[in-house]
N, C-alpha and C. Protein backbone atom coordinates (compact mmCIF):
# COMPACT_ATOMS: atom_id res chain seq x y z
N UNK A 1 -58.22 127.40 84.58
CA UNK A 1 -57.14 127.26 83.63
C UNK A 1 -55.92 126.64 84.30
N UNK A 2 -55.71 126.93 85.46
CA UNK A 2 -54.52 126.64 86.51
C UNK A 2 -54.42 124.94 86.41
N UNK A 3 -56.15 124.21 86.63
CA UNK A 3 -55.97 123.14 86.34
C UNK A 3 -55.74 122.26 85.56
N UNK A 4 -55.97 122.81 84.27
CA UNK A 4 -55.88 122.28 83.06
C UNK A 4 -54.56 122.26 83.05
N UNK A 5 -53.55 123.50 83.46
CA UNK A 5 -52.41 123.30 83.44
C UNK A 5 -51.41 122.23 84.06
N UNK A 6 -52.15 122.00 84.74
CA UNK A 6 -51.57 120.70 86.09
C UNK A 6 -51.80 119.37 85.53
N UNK A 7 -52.97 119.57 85.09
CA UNK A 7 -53.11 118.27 84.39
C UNK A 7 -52.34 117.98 83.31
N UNK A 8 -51.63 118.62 82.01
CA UNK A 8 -50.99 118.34 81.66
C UNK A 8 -49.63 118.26 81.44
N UNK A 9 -49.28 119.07 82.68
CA UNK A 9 -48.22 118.75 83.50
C UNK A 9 -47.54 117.20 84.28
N UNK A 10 -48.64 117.19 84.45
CA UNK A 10 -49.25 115.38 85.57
C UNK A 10 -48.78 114.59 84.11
N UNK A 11 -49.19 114.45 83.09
CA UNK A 11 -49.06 113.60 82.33
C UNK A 11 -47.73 113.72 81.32
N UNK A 12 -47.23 115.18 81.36
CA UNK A 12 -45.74 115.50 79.96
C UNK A 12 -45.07 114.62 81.29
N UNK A 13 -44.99 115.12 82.83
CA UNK A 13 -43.70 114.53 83.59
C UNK A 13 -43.73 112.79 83.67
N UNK A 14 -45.29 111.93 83.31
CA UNK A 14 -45.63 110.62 83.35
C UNK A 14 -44.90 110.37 82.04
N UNK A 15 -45.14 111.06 81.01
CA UNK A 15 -44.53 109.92 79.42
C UNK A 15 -42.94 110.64 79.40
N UNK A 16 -42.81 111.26 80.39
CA UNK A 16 -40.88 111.08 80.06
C UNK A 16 -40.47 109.67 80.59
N UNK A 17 -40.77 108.60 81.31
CA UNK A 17 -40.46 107.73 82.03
C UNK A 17 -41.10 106.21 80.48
N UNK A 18 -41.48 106.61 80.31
CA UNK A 18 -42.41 105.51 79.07
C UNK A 18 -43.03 104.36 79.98
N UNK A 19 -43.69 103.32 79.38
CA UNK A 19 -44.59 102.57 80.55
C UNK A 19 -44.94 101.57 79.58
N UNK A 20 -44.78 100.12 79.92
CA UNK A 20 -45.35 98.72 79.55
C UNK A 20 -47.00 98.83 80.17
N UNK A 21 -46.97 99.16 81.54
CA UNK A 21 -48.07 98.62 82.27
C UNK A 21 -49.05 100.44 82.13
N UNK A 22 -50.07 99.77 81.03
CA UNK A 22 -50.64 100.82 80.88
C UNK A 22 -52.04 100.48 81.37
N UNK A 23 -53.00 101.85 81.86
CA UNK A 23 -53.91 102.03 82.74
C UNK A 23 -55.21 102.11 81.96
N UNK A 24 -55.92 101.43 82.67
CA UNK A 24 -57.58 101.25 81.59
C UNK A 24 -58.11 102.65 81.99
N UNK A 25 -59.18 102.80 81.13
CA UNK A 25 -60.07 103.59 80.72
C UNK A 25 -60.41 104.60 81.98
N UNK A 26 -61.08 103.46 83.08
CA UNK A 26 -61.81 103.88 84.44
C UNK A 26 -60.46 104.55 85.76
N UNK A 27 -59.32 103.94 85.39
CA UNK A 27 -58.59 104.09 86.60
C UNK A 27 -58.03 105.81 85.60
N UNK A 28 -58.13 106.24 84.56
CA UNK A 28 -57.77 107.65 83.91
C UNK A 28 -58.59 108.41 84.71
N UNK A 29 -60.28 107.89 84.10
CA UNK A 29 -61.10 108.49 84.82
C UNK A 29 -61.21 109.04 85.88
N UNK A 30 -60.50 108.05 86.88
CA UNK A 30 -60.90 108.22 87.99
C UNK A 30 -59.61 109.53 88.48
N UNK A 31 -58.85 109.01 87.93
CA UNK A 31 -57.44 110.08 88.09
C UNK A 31 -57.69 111.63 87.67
N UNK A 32 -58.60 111.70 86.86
CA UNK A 32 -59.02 112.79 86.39
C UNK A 32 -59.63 113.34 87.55
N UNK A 33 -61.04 113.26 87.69
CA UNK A 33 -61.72 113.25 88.84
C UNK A 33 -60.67 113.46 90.00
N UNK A 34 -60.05 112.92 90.40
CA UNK A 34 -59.22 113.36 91.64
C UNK A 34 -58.66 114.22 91.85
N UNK A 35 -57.85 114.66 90.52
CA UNK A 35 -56.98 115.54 90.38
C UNK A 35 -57.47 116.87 90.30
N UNK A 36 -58.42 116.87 89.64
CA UNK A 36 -59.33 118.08 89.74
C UNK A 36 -60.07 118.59 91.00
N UNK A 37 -60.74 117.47 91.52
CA UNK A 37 -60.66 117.76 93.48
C UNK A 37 -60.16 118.14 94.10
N UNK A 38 -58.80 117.55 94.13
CA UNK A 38 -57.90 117.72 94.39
C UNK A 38 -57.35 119.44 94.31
N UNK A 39 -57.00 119.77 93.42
CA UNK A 39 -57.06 121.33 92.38
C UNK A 39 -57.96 122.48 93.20
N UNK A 40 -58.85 121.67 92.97
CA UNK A 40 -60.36 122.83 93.07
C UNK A 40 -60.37 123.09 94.54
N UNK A 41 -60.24 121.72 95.67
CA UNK A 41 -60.05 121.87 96.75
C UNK A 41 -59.35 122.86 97.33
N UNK A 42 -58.14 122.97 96.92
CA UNK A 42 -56.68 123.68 97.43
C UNK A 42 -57.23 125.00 97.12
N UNK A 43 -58.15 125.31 96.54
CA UNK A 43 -58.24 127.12 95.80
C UNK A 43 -59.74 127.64 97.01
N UNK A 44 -60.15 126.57 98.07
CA UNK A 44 -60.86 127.53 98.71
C UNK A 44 -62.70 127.25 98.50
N UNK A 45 -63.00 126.32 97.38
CA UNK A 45 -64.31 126.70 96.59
C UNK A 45 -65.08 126.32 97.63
N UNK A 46 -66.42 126.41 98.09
CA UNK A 46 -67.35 126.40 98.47
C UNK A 46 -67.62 124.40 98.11
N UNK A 47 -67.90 123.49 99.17
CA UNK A 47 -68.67 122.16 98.83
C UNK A 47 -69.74 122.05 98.20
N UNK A 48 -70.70 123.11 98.39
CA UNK A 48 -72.18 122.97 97.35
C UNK A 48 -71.20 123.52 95.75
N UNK A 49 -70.40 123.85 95.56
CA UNK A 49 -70.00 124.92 94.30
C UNK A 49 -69.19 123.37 93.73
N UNK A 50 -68.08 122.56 94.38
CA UNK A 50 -66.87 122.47 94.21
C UNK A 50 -66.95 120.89 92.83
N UNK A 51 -68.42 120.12 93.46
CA UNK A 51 -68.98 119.27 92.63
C UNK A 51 -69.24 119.96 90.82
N UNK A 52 -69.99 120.44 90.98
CA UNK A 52 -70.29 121.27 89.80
C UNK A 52 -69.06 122.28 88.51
N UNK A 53 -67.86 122.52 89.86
CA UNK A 53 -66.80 122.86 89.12
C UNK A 53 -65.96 121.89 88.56
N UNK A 54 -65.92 120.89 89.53
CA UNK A 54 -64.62 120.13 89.10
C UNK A 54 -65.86 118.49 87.65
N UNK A 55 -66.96 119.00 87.33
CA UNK A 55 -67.55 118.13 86.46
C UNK A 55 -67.29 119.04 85.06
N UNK A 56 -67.32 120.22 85.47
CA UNK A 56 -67.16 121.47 84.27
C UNK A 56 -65.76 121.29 83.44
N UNK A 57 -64.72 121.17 84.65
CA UNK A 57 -63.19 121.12 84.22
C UNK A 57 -63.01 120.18 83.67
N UNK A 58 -63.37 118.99 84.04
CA UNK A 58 -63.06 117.64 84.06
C UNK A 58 -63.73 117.29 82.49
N UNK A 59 -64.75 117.83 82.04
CA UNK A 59 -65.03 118.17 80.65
C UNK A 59 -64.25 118.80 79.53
N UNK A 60 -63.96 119.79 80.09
CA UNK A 60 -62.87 120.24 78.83
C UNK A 60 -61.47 120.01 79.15
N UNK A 61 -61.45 119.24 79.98
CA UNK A 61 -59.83 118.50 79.28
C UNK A 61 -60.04 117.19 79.14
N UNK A 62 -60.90 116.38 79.29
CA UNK A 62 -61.44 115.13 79.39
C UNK A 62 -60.47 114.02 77.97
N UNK A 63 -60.99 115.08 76.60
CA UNK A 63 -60.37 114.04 75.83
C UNK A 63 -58.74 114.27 75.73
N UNK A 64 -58.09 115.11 76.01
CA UNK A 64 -56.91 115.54 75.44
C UNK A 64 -56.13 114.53 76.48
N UNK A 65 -56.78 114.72 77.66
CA UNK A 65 -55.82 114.08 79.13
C UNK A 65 -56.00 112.70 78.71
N UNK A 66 -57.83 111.97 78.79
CA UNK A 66 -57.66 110.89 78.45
C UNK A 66 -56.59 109.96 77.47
N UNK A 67 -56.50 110.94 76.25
CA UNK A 67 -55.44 110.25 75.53
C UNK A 67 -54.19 109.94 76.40
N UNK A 68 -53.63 111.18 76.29
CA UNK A 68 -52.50 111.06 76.82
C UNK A 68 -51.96 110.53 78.49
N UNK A 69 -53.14 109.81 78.97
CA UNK A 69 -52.80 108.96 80.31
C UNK A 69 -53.37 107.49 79.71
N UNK A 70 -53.90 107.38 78.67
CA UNK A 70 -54.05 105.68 78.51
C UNK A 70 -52.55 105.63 77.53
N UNK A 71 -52.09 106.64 76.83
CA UNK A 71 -50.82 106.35 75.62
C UNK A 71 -50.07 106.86 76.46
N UNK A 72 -49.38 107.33 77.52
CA UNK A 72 -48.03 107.72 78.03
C UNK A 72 -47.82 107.62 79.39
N UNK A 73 -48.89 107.38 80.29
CA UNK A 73 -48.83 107.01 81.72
C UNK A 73 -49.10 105.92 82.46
N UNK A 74 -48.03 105.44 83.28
CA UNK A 74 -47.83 103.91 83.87
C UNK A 74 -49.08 103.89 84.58
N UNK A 75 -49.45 102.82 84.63
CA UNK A 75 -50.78 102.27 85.34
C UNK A 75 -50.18 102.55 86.67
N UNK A 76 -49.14 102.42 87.27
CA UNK A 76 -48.76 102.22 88.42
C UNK A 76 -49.02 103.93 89.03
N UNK A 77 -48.27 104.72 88.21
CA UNK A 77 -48.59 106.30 88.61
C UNK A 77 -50.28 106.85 89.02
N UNK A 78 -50.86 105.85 87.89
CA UNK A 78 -52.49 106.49 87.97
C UNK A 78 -53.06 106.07 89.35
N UNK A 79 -52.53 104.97 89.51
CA UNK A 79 -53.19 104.44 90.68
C UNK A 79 -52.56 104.65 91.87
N UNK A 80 -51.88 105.25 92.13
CA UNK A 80 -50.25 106.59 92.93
C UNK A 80 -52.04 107.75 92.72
N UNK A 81 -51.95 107.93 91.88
CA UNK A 81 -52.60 109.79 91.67
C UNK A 81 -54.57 109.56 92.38
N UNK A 82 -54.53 108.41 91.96
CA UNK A 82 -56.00 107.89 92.74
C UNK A 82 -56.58 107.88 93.96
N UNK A 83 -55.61 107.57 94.81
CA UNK A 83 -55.38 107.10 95.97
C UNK A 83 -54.88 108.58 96.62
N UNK A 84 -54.26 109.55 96.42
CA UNK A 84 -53.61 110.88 96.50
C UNK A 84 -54.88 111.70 97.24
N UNK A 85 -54.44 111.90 98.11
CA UNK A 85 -55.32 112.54 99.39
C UNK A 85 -55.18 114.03 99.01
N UNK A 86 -54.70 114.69 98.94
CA UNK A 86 -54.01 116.20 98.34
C UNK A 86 -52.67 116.15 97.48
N UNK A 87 -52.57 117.42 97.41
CA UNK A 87 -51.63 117.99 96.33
C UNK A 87 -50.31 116.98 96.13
N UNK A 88 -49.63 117.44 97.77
CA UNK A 88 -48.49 116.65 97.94
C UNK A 88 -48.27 114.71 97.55
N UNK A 89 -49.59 114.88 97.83
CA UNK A 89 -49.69 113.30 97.59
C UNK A 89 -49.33 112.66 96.41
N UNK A 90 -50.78 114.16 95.91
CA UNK A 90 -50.16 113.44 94.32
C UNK A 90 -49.21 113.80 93.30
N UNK A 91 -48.52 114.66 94.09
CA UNK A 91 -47.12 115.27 93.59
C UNK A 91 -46.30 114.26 93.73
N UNK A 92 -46.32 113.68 94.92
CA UNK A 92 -44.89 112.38 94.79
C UNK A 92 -45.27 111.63 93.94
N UNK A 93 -46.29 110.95 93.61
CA UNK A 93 -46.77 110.04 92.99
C UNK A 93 -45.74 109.94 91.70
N UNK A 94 -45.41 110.93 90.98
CA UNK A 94 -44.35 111.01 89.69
C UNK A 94 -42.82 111.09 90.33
N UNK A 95 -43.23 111.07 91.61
CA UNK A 95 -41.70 111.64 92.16
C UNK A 95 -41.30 109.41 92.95
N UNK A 96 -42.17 109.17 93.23
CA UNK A 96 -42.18 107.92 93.58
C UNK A 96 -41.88 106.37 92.73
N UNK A 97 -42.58 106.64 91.66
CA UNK A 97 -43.24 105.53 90.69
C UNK A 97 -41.85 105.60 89.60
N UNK A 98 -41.12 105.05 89.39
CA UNK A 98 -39.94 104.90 88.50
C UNK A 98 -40.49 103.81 87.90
């Protein structure tokens, strides 16, 4: 639940800024996927476990996030949150990307 929370956290603090240069389909995707790694990582899970969790999560927020990172988040941030090695990383990423 923690993640779900983050995630749409990640995206209310992306559409306060509004954005011309908006992000295709695959680079959401992929932001998704990370972020949830990312998430799941930091809490400890087991590597045989951590695949299987973060495909579970990444499902039920899949459509709500998708929307709201192709309609309110700069391409430039997603690809900031992609690239995001851990937390901090991809914490600046909204703290960086004006």
């Amino acid at each position: 639940m923690r993640t779900l929370v983050l995630l749409v956290a990640m995206t209310a603090l992306a559409s306060l800024t509004g954005c011309a240069d908006k992000p295709t389909t695959s680079e959401c995707e992929a932001l998704l996927a990370n972020a949830v790694r990312i998430e799941l990582s930091g809490r400890g899970i087991a590597d045989d476990k951590l695949e299987a969790r973060a495909t579970k999560v990444s499902e039920i927020a899949r459509d709500e996030y998708m929307k709201q990172c192709m309609e309110t988040m700069a391409a430039a941030r997603v690809r900031c949150g992609v690239e995001a090695k851990d937390r901090a990383a991809l914490d600046a990423c909204d703290e960086s990307i004006d």
